[in-house]
C-alpha atoms as a PDB file:
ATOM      1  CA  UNK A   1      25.738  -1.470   8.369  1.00  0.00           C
ATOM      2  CA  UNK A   2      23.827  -3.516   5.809  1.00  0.00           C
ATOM      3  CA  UNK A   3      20.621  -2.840   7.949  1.00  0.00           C
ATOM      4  CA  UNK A   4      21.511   1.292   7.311  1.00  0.00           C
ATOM      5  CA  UNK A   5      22.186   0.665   3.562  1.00  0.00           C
ATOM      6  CA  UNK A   6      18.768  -1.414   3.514  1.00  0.00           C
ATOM      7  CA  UNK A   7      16.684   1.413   4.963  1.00  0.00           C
ATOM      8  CA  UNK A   8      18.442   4.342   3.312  1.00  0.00           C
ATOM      9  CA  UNK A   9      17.455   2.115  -0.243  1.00  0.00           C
ATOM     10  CA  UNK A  10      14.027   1.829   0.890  1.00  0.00           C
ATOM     11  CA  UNK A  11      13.677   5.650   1.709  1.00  0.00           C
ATOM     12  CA  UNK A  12      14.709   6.733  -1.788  1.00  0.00           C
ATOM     13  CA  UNK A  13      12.703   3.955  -3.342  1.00  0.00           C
ATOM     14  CA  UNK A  14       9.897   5.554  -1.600  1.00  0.00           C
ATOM     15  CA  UNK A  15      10.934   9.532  -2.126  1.00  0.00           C
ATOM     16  CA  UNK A  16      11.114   8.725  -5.720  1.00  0.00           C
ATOM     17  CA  UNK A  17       8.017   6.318  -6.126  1.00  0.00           C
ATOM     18  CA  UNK A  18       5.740   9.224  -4.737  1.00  0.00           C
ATOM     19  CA  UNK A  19       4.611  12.372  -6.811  1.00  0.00           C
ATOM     20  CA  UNK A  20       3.733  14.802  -3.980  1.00  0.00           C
ATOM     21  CA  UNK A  21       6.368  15.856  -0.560  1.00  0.00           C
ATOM     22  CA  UNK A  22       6.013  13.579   2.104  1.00  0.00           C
ATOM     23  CA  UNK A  23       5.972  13.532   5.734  1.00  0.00           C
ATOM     24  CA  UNK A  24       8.214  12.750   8.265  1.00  0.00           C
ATOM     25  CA  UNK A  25       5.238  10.904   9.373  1.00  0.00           C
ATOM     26  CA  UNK A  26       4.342   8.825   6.563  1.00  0.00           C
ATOM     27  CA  UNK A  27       8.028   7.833   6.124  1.00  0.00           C
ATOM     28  CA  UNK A  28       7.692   6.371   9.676  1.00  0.00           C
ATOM     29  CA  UNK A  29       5.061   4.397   9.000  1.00  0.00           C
ATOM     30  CA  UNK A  30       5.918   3.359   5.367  1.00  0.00           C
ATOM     31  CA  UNK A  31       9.226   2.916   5.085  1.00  0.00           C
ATOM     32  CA  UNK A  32      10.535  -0.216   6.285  1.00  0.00           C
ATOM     33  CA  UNK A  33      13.488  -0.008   9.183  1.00  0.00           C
ATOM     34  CA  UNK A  34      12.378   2.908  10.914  1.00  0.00           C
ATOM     35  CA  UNK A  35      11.257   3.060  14.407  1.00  0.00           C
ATOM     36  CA  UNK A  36       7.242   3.326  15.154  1.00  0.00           C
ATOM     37  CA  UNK A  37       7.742   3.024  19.228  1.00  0.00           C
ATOM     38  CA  UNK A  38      10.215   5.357  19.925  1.00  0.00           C
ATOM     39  CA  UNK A  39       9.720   8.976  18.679  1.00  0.00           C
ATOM     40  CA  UNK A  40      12.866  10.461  19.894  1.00  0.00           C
ATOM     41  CA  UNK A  41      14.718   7.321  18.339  1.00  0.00           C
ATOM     42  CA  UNK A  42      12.994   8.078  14.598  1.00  0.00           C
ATOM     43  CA  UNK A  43      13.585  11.505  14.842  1.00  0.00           C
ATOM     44  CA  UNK A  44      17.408  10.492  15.456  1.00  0.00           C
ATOM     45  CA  UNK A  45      17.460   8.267  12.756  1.00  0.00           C
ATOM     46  CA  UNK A  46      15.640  10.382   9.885  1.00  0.00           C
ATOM     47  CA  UNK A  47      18.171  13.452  10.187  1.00  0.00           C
ATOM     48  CA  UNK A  48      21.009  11.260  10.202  1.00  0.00           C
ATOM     49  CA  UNK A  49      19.512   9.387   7.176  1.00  0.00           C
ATOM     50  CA  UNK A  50      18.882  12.893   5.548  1.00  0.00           C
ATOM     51  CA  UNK A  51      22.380  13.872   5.955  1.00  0.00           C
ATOM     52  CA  UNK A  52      23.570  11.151   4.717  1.00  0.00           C
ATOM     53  CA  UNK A  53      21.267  11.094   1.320  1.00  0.00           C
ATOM     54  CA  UNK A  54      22.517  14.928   0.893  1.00  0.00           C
ATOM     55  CA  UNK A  55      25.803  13.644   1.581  1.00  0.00           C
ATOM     56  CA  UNK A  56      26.052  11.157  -1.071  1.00  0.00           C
ATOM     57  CA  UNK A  57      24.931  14.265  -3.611  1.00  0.00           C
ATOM     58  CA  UNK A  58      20.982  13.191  -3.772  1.00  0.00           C
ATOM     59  CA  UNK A  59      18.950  16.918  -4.039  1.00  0.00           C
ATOM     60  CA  UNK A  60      16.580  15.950  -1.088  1.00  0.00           C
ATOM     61  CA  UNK A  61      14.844  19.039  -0.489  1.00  0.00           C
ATOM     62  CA  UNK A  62      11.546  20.093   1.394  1.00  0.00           C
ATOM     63  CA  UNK A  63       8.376  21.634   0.224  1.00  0.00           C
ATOM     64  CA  UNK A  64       4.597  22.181   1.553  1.00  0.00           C
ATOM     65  CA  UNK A  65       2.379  19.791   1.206  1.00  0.00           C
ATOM     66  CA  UNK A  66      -0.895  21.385   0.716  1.00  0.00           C
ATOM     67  CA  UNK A  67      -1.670  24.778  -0.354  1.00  0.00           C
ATOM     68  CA  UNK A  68      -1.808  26.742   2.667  1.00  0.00           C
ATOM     69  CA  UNK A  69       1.643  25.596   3.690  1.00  0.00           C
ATOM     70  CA  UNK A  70       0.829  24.219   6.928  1.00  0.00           C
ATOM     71  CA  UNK A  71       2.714  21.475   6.830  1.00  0.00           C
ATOM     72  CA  UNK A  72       5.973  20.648   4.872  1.00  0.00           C
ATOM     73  CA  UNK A  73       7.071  17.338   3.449  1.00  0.00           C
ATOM     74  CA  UNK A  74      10.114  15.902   1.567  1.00  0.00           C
ATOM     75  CA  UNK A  75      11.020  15.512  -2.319  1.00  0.00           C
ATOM     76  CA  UNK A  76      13.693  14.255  -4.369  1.00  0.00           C
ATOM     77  CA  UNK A  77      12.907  16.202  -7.480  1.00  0.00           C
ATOM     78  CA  UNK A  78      13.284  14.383 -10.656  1.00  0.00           C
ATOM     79  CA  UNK A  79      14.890  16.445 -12.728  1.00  0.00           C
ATOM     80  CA  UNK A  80      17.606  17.126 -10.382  1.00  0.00           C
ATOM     81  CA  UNK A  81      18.050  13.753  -9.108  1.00  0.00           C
ATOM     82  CA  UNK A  82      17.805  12.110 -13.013  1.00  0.00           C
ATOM     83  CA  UNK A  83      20.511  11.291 -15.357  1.00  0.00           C
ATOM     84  CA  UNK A  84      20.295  13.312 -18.517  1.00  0.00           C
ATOM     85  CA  UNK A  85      20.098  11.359 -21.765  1.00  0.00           C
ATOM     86  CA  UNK A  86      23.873  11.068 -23.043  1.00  0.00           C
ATOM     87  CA  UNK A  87      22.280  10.581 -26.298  1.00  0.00           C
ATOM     88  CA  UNK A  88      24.241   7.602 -27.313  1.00  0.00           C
ATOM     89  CA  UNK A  89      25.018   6.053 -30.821  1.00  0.00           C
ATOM     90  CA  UNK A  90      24.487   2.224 -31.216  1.00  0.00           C
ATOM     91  CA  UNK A  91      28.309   2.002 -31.642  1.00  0.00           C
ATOM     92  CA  UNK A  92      28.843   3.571 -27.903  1.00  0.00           C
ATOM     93  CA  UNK A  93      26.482   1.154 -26.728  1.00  0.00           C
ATOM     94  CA  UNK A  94      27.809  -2.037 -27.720  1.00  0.00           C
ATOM     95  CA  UNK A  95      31.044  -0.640 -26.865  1.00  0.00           C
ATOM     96  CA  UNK A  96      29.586  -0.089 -23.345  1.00  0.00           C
ATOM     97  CA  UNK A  97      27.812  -3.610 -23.689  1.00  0.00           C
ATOM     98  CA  UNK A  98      30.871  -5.347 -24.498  1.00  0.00           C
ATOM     99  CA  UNK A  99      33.091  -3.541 -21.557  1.00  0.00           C
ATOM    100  CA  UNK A 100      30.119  -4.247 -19.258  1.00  0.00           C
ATOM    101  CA  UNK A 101      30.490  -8.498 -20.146  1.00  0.00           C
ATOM    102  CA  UNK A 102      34.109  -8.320 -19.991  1.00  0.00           C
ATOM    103  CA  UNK A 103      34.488  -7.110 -16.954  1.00  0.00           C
ATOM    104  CA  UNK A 104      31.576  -9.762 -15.473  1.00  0.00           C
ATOM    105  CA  UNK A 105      33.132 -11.142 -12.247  1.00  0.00           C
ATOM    106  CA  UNK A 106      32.120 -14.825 -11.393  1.00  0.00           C
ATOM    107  CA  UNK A 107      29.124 -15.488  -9.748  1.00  0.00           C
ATOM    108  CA  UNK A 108      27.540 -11.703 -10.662  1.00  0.00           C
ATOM    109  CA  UNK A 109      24.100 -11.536 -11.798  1.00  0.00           C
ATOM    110  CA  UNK A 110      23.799 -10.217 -14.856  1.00  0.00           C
ATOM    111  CA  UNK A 111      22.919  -6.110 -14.391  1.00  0.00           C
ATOM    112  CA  UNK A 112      21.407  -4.593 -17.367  1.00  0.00           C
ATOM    113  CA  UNK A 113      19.254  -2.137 -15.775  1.00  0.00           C
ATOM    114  CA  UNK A 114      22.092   1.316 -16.066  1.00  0.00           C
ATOM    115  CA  UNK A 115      22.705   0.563 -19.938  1.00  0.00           C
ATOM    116  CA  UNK A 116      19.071   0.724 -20.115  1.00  0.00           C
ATOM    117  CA  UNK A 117      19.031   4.331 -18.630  1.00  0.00           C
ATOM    118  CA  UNK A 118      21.643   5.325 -20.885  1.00  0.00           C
ATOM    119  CA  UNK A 119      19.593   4.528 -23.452  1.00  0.00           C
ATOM    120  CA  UNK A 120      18.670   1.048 -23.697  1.00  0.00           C
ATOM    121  CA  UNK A 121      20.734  -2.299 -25.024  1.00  0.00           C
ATOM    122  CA  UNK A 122      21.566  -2.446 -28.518  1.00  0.00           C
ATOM    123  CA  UNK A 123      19.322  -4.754 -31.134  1.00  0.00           C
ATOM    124  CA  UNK A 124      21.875  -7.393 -30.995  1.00  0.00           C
ATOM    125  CA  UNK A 125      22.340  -7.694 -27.286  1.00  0.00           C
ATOM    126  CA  UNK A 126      22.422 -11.252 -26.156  1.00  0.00           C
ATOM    127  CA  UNK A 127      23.931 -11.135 -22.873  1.00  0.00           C
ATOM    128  CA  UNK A 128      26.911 -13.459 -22.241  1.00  0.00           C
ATOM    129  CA  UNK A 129      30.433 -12.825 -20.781  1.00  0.00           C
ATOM    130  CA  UNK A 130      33.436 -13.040 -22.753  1.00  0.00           C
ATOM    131  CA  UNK A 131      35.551 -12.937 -19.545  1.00  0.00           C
ATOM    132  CA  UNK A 132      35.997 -16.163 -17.713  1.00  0.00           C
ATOM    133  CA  UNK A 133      35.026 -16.653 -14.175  1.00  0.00           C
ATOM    134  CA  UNK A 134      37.266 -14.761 -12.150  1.00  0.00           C
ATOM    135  CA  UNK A 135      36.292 -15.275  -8.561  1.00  0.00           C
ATOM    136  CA  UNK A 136      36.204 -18.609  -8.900  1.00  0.00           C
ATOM    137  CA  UNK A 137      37.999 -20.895  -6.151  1.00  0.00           C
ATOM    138  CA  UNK A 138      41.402 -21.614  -7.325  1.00  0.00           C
ATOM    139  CA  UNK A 139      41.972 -24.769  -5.234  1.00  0.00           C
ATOM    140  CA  UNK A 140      38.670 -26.235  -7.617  1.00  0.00           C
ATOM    141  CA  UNK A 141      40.611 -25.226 -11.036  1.00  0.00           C
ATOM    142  CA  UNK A 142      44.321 -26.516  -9.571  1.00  0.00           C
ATOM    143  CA  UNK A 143      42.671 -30.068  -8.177  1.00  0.00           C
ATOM    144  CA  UNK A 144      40.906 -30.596 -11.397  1.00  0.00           C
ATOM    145  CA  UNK A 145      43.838 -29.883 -13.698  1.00  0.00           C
ATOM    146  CA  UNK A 146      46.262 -31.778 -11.289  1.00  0.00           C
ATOM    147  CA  UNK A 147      43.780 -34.594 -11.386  1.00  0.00           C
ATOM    148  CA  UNK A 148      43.413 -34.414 -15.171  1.00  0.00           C
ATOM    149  CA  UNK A 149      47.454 -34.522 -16.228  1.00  0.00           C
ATOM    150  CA  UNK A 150      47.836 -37.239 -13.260  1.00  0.00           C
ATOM    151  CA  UNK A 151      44.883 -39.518 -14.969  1.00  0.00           C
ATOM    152  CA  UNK A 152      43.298 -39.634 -11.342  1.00  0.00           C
ATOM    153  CA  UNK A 153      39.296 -39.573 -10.531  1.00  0.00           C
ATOM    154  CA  UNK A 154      37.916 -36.772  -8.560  1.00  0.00           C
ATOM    155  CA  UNK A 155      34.663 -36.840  -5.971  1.00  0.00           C
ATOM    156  CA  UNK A 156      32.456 -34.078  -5.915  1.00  0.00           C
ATOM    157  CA  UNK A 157      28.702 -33.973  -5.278  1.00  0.00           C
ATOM    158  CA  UNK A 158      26.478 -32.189  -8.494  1.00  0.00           C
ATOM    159  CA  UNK A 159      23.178 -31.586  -8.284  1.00  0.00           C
ATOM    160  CA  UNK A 160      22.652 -33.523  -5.256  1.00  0.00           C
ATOM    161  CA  UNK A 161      24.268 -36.670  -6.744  1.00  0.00           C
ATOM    162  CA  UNK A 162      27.606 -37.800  -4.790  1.00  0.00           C
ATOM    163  CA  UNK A 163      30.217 -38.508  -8.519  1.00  0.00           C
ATOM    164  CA  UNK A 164      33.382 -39.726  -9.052  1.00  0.00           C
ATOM    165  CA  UNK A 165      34.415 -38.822 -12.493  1.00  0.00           C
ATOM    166  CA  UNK A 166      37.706 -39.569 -14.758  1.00  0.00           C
ATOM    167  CA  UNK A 167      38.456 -35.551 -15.907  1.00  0.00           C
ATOM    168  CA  UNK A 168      39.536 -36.063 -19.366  1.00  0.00           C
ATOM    169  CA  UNK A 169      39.777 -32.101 -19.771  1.00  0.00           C
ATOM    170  CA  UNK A 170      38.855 -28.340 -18.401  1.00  0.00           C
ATOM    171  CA  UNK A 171      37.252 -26.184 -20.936  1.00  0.00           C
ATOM    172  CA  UNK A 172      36.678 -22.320 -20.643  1.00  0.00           C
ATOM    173  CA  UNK A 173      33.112 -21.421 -22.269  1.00  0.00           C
ATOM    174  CA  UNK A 174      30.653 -18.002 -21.961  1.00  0.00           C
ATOM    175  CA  UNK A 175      33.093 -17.251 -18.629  1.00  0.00           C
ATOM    176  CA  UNK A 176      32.225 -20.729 -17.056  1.00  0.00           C
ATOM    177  CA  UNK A 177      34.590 -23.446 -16.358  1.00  0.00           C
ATOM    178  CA  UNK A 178      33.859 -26.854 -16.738  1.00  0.00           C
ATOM    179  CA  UNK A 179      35.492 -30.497 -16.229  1.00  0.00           C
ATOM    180  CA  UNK A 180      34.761 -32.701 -19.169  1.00  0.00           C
ATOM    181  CA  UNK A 181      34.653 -36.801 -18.382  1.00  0.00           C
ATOM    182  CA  UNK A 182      32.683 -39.922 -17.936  1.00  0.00           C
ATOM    183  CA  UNK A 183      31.580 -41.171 -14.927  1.00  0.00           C
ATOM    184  CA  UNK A 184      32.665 -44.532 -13.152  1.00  0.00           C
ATOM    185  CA  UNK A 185      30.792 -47.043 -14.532  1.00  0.00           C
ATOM    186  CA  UNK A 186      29.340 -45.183 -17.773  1.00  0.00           C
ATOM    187  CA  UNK A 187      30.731 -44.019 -20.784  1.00  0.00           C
ATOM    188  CA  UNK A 188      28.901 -41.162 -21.730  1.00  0.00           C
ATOM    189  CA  UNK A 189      31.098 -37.782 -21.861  1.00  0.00           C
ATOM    190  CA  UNK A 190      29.387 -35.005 -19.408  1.00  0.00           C
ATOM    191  CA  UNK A 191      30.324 -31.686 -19.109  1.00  0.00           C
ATOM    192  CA  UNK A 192      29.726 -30.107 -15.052  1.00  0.00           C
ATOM    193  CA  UNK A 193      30.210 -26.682 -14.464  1.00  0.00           C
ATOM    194  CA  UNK A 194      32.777 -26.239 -11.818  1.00  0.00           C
ATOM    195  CA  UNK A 195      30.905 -23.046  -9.844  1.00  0.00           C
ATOM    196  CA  UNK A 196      28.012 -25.625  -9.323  1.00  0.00           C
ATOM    197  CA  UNK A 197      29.589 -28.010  -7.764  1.00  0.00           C
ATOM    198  CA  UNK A 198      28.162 -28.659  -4.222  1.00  0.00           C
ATOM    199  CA  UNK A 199      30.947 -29.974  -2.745  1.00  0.00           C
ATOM    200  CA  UNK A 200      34.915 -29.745  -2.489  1.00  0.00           C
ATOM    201  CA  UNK A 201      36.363 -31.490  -5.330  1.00  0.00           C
ATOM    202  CA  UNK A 202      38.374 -34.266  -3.925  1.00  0.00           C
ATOM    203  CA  UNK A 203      41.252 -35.777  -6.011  1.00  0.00           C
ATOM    204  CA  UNK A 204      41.040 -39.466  -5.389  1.00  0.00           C
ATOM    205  CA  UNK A 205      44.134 -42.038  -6.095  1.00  0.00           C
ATOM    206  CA  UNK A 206      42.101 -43.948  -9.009  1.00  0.00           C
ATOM    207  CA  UNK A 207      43.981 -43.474 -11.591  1.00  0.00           C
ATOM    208  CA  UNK A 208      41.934 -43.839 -15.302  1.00  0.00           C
ATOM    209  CA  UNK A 209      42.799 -44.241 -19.391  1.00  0.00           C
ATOM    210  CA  UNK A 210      41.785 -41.696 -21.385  1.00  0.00           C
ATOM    211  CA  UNK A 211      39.743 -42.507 -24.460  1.00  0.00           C
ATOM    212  CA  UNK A 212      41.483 -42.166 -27.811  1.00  0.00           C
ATOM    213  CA  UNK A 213      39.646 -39.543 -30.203  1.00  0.00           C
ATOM    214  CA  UNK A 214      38.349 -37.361 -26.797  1.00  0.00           C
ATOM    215  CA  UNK A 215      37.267 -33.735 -27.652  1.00  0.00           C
ATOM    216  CA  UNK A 216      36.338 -32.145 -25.089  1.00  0.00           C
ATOM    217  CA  UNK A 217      34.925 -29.349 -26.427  1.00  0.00           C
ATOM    218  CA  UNK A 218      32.578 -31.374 -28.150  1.00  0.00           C
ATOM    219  CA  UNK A 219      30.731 -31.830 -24.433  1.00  0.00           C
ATOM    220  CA  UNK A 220      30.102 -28.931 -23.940  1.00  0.00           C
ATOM    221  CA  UNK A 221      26.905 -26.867 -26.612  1.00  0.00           C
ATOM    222  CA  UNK A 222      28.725 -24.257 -28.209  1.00  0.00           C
ATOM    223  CA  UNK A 223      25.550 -21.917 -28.011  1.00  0.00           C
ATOM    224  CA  UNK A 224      22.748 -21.729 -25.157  1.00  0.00           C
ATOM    225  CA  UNK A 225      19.914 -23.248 -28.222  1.00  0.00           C
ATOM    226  CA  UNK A 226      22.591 -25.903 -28.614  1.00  0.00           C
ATOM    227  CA  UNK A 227      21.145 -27.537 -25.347  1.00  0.00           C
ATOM    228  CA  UNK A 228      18.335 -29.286 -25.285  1.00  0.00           C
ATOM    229  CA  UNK A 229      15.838 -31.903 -26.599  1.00  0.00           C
ATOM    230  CA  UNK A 230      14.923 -30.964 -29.914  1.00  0.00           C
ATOM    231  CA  UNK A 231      16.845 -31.526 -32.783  1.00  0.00           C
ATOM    232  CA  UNK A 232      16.394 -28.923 -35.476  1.00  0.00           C
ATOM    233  CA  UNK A 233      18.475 -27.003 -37.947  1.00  0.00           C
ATOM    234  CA  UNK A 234      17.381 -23.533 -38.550  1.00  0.00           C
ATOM    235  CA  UNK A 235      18.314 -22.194 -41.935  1.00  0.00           C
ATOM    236  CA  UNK A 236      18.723 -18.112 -41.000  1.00  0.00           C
ATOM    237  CA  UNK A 237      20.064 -15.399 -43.121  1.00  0.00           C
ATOM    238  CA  UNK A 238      21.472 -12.225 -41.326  1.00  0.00           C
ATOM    239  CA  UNK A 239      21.512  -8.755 -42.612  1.00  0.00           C
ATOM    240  CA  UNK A 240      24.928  -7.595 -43.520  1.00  0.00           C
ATOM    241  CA  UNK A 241      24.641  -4.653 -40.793  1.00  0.00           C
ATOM    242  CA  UNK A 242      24.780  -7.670 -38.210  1.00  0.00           C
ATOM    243  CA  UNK A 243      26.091 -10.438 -39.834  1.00  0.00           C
ATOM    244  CA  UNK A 244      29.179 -10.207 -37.963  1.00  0.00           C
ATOM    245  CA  UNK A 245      27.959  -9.925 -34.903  1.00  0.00           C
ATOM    246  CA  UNK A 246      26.053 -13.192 -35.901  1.00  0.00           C
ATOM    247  CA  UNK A 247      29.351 -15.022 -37.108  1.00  0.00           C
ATOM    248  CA  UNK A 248      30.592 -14.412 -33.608  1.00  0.00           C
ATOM    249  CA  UNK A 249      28.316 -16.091 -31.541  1.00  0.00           C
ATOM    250  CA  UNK A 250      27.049 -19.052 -33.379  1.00  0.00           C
ATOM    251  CA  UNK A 251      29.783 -22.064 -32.719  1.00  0.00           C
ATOM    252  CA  UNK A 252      31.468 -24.293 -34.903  1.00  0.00           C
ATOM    253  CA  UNK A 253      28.672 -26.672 -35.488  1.00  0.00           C
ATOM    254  CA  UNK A 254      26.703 -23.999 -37.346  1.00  0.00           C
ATOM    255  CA  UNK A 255      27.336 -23.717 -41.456  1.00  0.00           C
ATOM    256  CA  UNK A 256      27.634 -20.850 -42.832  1.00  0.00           C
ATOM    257  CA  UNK A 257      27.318 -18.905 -46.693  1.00  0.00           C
ATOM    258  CA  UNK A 258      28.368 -15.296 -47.340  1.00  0.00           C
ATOM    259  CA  UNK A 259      25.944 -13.736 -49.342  1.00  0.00           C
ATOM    260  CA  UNK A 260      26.645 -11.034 -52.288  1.00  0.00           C
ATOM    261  CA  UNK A 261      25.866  -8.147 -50.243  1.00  0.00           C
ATOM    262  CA  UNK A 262      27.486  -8.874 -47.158  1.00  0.00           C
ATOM    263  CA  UNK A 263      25.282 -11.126 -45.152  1.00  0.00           C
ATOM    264  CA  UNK A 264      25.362 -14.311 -44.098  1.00  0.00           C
ATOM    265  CA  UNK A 265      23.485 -17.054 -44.436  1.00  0.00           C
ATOM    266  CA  UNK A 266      23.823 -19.926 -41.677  1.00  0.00           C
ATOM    267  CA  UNK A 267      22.156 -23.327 -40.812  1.00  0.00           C
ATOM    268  CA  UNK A 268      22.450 -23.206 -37.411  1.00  0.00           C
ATOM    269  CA  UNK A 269      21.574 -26.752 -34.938  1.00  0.00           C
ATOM    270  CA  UNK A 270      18.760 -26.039 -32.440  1.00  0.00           C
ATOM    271  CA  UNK A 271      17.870 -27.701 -29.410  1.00  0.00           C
ATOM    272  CA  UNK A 272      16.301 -25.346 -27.539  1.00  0.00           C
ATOM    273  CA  UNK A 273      13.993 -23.720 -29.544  1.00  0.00           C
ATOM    274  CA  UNK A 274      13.498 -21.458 -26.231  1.00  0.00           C
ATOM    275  CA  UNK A 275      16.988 -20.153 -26.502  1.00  0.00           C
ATOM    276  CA  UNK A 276      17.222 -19.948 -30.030  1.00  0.00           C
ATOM    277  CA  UNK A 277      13.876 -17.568 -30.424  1.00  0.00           C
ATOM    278  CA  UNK A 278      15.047 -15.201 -27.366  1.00  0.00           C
ATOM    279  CA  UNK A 279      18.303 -14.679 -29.629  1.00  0.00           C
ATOM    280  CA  UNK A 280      16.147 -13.833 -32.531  1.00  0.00           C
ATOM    281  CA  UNK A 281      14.576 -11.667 -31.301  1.00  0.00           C
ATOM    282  CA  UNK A 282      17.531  -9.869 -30.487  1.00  0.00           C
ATOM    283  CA  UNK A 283      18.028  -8.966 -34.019  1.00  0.00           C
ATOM    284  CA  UNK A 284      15.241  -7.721 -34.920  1.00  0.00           C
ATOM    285  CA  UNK A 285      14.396  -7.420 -38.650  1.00  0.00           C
ATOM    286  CA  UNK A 286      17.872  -7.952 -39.196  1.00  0.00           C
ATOM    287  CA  UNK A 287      17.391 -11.593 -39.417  1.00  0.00           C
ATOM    288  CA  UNK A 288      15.245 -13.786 -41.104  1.00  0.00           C
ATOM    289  CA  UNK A 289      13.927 -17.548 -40.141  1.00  0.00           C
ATOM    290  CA  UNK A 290      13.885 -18.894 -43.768  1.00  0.00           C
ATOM    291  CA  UNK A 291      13.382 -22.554 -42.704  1.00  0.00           C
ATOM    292  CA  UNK A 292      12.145 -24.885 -41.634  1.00  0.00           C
ATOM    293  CA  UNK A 293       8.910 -23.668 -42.333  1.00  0.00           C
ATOM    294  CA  UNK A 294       7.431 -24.670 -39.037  1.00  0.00           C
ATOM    295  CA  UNK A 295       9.935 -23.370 -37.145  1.00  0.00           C
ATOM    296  CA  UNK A 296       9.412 -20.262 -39.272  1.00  0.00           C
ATOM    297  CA  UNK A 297       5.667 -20.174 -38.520  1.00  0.00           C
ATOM    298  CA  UNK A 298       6.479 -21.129 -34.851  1.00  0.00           C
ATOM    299  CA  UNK A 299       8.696 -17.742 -34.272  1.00  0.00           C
ATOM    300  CA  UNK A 300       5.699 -16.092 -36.349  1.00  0.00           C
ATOM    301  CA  UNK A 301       3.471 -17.843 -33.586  1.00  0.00           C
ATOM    302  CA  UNK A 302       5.909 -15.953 -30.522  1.00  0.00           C
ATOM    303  CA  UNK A 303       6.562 -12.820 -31.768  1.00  0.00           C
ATOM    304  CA  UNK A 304       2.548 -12.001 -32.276  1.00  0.00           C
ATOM    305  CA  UNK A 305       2.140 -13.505 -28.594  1.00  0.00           C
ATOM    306  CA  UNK A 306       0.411 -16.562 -30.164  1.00  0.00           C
ATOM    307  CA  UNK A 307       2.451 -19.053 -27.796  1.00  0.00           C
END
């Protein structure tokens, strides 16, 4: 079946990546999945995979291919086949923006490309789920909470490294769950992401003390510029059109000023300068870099396509 839905795919790519009818022919030899050997056999396959494009509602239709009509090739005309422009506002397409993250299931690769043909994301679209993981293993989640109310290690290999680490909490964050703790042996708090663990997580019969003063959250950056090895804070102000939108996705490390019209003005930790300019750019000229200068100049730099 996956081999049928792989070559009807690659025959619409191809009817709609050409300007002119095409062959029976040239689909034989072009499209990938069809059989070059056997004519009887291709001729099988093609009706069955024109009935089934018609089927599914696509406007596959013939037409000559040269003036004199001699021969006759195959079209999927554009403006039957397109979607119409549903002309939305900016305020349908967060609301479509913000269904579309909620509904993210575990795992999924983020899919942008339909709100773009409904008219493209809005200004402040920075792509992150609100929902948490939800295909997820549940035996991972129910071993590491058992394991952190019992005060007992768990084994699990991460990022080709076998660990044993004392869970001193499981924290929720941008639909990811993770297992806050030190390692045996070290006492540095790490934060590992439970979906990218490359083993099963096994919960061992060490049992372990948990540090006074532990907050887990604190392991774990509460933005994706929060990450990194640079250590700057950004000084931004934010129009008041978007300064809400702003106030929601910067994290508790981040201090903030309402201004007299509305905005905000926020000094916001970067360590990934990467992360933190991609996010900018988001808003547009609805937010402004007012220090620290090179930082400023640096975003200058980007934007122009200096670096």
């Amino acid at each position: 079946m996956q081999k049928v839905v792989e070559r009807i795919l690659n025959l619409l790519a191809f009817l709609l990546t050409t300007d002119r009818p095409v062959t029976a022919d040239e689909v034989r030899h072009t499209v990938a999945g069809y059989d070059r050997d056997n004519d009887e056999a291709f001729r099988r396959m093609f009706e069955r995979d024109k009935d089934l494009l018609r089927t599914l509602g696509i406007p596959l239709t013939t037409k000559a291919t040269d003036a004199w009509e001699v021969e006759t090739g195959y079209v999927v005309p554009n403006d039957e086949y397109g979607l119409l422009d549903p002309e939305l506002n900016d305020e349908e397409r967060v609301a479509l923006l913000l269904a579309r993250q909620a509904v993210l299931m575990g795992g999924a690769a983020e899919a942008f490309e339909p709100l773009l043909k409904l008219g493209g994301l809005p200004a402040l679209a920075s792509p992150e789920p609100f929902a948490a993981t939800l295909d997820l293993d549940d035996e991972s989640i129910t071993r590491v909470f058992e394991a952190t109310t019992e005060r007992l290690v768990i084994a699990f290999g991460y990022r080709g490294v076998a660990r044993r680490v004392a869970p001193y909490g499981l924290v929720h964050r941008r639909g990811n769950w993770y297992v806050v703790g030190s390692e045996e042996g070290q006492t540095e708090v790490k934060a590992f992401r439970i979906d990218r663990v490359e083993t099963e997580i096994a919960v061992t019969a060490t049992s372990f003390v948990r540090p006074d003063g532990i907050r887990v959250s604190d392991a774990i950056p509460g933005a994706p510029w929060e990450a990194g090895g640079e250590d700057i804070h950004a000084i931004v102000l934010f129009d008041p059109e978007l300064a809400w939108w702003a106030a929601r996705r910067i994290s508790d490390r981040t201090a903030t000023e309402p201004t007299d019209d509305g905005g905000l003005r926020a000094t916001i930790p970067v360590r990934n300068v990467d992360a933190f300019f991609a996010w900018m750019i988001d808003f547009g000229d609805k937010a402004v870099i007012e220090g620290p200068a090179e930082l400023r100049a640096r975003f200058i730099d980007r934007v122009r396509g200096v670096s």
